[in-house]
Structure formats: C-alpha cells, structure tokens
Protein backbone atom coordinates (compact mmCIF):
# COMPACT_ATOMS: atom_id res chain seq x y z
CA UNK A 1 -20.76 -8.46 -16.33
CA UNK A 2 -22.26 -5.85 -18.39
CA UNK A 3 -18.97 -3.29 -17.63
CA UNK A 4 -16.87 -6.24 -19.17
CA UNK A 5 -18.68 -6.59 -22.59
CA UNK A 6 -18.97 -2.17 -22.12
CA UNK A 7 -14.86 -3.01 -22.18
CA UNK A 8 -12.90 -2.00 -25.76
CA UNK A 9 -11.47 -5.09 -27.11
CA UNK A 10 -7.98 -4.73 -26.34
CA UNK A 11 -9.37 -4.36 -22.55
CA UNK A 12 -11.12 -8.09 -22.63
CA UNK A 13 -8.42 -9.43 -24.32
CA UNK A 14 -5.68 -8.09 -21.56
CA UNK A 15 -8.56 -9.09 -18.78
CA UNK A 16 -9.49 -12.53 -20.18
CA UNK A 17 -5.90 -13.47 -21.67
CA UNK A 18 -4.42 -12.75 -17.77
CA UNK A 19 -7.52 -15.26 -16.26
CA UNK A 20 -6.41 -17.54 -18.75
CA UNK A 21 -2.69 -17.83 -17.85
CA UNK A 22 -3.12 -17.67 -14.46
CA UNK A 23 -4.73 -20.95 -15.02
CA UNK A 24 -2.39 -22.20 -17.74
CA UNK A 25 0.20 -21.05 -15.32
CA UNK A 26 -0.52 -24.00 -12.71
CA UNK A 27 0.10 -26.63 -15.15
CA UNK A 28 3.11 -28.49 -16.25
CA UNK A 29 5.74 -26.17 -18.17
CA UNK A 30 8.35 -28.85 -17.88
CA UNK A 31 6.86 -32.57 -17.51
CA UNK A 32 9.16 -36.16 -18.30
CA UNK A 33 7.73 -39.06 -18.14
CA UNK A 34 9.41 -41.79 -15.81
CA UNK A 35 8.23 -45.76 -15.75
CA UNK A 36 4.48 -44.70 -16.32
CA UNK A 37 4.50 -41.64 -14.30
CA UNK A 38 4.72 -37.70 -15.29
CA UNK A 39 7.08 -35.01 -13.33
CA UNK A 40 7.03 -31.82 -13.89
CA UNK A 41 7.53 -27.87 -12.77
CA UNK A 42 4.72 -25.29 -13.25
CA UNK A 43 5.92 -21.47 -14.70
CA UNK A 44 5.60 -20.66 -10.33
CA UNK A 45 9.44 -22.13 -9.95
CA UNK A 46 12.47 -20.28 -10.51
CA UNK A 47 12.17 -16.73 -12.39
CA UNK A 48 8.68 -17.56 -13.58
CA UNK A 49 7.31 -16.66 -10.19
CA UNK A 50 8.13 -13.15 -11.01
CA UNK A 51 5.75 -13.48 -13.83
CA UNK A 52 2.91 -15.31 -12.10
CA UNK A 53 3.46 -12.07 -9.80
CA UNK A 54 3.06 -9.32 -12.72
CA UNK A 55 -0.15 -11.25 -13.93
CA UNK A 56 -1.88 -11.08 -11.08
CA UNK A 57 -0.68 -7.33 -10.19
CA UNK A 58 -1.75 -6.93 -13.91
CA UNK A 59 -5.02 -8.00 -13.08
CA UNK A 60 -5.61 -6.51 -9.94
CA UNK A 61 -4.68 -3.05 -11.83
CA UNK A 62 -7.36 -3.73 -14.62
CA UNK A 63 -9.81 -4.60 -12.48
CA UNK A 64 -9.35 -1.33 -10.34
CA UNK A 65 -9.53 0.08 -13.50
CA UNK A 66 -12.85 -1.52 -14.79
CA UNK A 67 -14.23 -1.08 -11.31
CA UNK A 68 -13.34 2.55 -11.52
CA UNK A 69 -11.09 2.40 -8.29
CA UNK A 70 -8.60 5.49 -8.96
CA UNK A 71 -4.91 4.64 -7.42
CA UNK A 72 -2.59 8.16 -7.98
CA UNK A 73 0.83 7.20 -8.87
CA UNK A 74 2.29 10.41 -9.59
CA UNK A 75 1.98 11.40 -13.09
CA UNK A 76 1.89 8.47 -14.08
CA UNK A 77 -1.49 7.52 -15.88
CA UNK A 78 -3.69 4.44 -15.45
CA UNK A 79 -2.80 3.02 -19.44
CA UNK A 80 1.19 4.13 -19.08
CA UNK A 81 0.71 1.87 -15.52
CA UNK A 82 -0.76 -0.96 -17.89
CA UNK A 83 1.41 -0.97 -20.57
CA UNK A 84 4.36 -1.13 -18.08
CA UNK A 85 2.93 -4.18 -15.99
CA UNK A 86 1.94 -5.99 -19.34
CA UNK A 87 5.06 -5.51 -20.77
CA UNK A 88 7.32 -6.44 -17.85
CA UNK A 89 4.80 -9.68 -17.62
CA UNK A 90 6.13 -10.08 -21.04
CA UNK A 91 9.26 -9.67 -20.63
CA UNK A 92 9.43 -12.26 -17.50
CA UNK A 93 7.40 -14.77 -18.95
CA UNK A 94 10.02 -15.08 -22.19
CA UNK A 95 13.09 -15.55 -19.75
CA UNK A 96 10.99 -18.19 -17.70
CA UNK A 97 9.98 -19.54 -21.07
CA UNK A 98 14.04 -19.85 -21.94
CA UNK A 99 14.76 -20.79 -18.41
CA UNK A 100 12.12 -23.93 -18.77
CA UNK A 101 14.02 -25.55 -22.10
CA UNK A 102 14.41 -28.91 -21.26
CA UNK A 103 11.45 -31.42 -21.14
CA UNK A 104 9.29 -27.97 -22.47
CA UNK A 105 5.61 -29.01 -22.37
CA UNK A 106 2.65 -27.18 -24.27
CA UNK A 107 1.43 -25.09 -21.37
CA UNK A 108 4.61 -23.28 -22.00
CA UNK A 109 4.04 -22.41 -24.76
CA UNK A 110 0.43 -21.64 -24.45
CA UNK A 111 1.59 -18.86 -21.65
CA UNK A 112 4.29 -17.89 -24.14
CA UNK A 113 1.64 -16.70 -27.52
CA UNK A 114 -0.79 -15.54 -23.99
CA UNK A 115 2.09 -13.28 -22.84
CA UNK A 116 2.70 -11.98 -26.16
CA UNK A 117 -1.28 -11.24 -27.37
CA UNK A 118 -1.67 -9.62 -23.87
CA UNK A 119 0.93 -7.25 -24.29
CA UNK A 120 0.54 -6.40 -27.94
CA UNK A 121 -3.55 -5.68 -26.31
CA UNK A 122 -2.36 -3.15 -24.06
CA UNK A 123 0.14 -1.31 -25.96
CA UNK A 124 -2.81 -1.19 -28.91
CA UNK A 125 -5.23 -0.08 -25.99
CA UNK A 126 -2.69 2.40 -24.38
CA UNK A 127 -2.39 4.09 -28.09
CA UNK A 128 -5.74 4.18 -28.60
CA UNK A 129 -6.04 6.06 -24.83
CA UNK A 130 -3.41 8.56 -26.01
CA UNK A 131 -0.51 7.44 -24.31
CA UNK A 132 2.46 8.30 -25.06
CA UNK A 133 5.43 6.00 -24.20
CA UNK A 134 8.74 7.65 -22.83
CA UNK A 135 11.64 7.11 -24.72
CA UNK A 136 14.14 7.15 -22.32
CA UNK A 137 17.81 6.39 -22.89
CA UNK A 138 17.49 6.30 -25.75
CA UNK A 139 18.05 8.37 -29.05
CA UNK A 140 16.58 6.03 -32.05
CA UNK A 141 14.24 7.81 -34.18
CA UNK A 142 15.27 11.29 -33.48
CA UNK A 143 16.88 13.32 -35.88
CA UNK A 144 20.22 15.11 -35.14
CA UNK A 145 19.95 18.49 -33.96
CA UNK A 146 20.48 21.07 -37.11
CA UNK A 147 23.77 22.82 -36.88
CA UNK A 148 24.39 26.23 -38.73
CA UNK A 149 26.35 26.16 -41.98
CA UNK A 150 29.54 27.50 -42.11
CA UNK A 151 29.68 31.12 -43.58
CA UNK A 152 30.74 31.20 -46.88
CA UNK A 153 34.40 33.01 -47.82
CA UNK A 154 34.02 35.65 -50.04
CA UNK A 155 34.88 34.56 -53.89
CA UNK A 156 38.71 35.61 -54.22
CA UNK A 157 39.76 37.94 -56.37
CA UNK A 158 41.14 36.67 -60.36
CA UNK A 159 44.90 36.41 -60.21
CA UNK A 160 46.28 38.36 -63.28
CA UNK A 161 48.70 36.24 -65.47
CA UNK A 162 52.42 36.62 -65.46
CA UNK A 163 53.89 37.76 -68.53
C-alpha cells in the first residue's frame, strides 16, 4: 500500500479511476423499466466489451508498472504504452457511450467523466515523464519548410526620352 500513496497523482488517479469503472462497468448502462421490473445492458455488450478489455489491460500495465515488472516492447516506453492504452480506453468507451443512447442510465455516464479524467491523468503523467507523443500523419503545427527567395533582376537601365 505504501508504493500506491509513493505513486504521483496522475498515477492514483489512472490506478483508482480504472478500479472504479471496472466496477461501474457491471452495472446498468441501459435500464427500462417494464410493469415493476428493470432491464438493462451493462457497458460488457456490443463495442463496450472492447473497452472493459483496455481497462483491465490498462490496469494490468500500471500495476506491472507500480510493481516494477519491466515488459520490453521495442522502443516503445512504459508512459508512451500508457498513454496509448488510456487513450484507446477513451476512445472505446465514447463510441460504447454513443452506441448505448436509448434508455441511457447514470452508470453511463459515470464511466463516461471516468474515461475522460483517466485519460487526461495519463497524458498529464506521460508529460510530466518526458514523453513525447508521435505525431504521425499528420502535419498540424509544423511550419512549412523555408524556400529560398527568388534572386533579384538587376535594376534596368533608364530609358532615354524620345525627342
């Protein structure tokens, strides 16, 4: 327990916020109510199962990583390998979020706000590591390449009037 609370902030927040919708996870994102009883579908149907999938890989990774077990992926670091399953957790949990529209419930969004704190956590903590993020595909934020001026003609020469 004491290498938790040794954790930075951002680190709890991406460990305790994944506990927390894991649990939130089982319960109702979609619920109706029919003659006195409720129905409903948890985030584990459809697309959110990829989600429920990334949280837990999510938290297997941090835990390795709190636990000091090292995994080499490459060159790939251990904070560019959290950002990326945080985000993607992110990313899946807002589809399933879209994909469970009718008959929404508050668990839903619960996970939602969880989804987003965690991965606004782990991009703060992978910053404050020293990652850097690739920017691939992509050209936003660069600045054109600088391209010589043309050469300048030389001043032409006064044209005498006609008389």
């Amino acid at each position: 327990m004491d290498s938790f609370k040794n954790l930075s902030r951002e680190a709890q927040v991406v460990l305790g916020g994944g506990v927390l919708f894991l649990i939130i996870s089982f319960l109702d994102w979609q619920q109706v109510s029919l003659l006195g009883n409720a129905y409903g579908l948890t985030l584990w149907h459809g697309i959110g199962v990829v989600a429920g999938l990334l949280v837990i890989a999510l938290l297997l990774w941090e835990a390795g990583r709190l636990f000091d077990v090292k995994v080499q992926l490459g060159t790939l670091s251990e904070g560019l390998v959290s950002v990326g399953l945080a985000l993607l957790f992110a990313l899946f949990t807002l589809i399933a979020f879209f994909d469970k529209d009718t008959a929404r419930h508050w668990p839903a969004w619960i996970g939602l706000i969880l989804a987003v704190v965690i991965a606004v956590a782990a991009v703060a903590r992978a910053r404050a590591e020293g990652v850097e993020i690739p920017r691939t595909g992509s050209t936003a934020g660069t600045p054109a390449p600088r391209s010589t001026p043309p050469a300048e003609a030389p001043p032409e020469a006064p044209v005498a009037p006609e008389e």
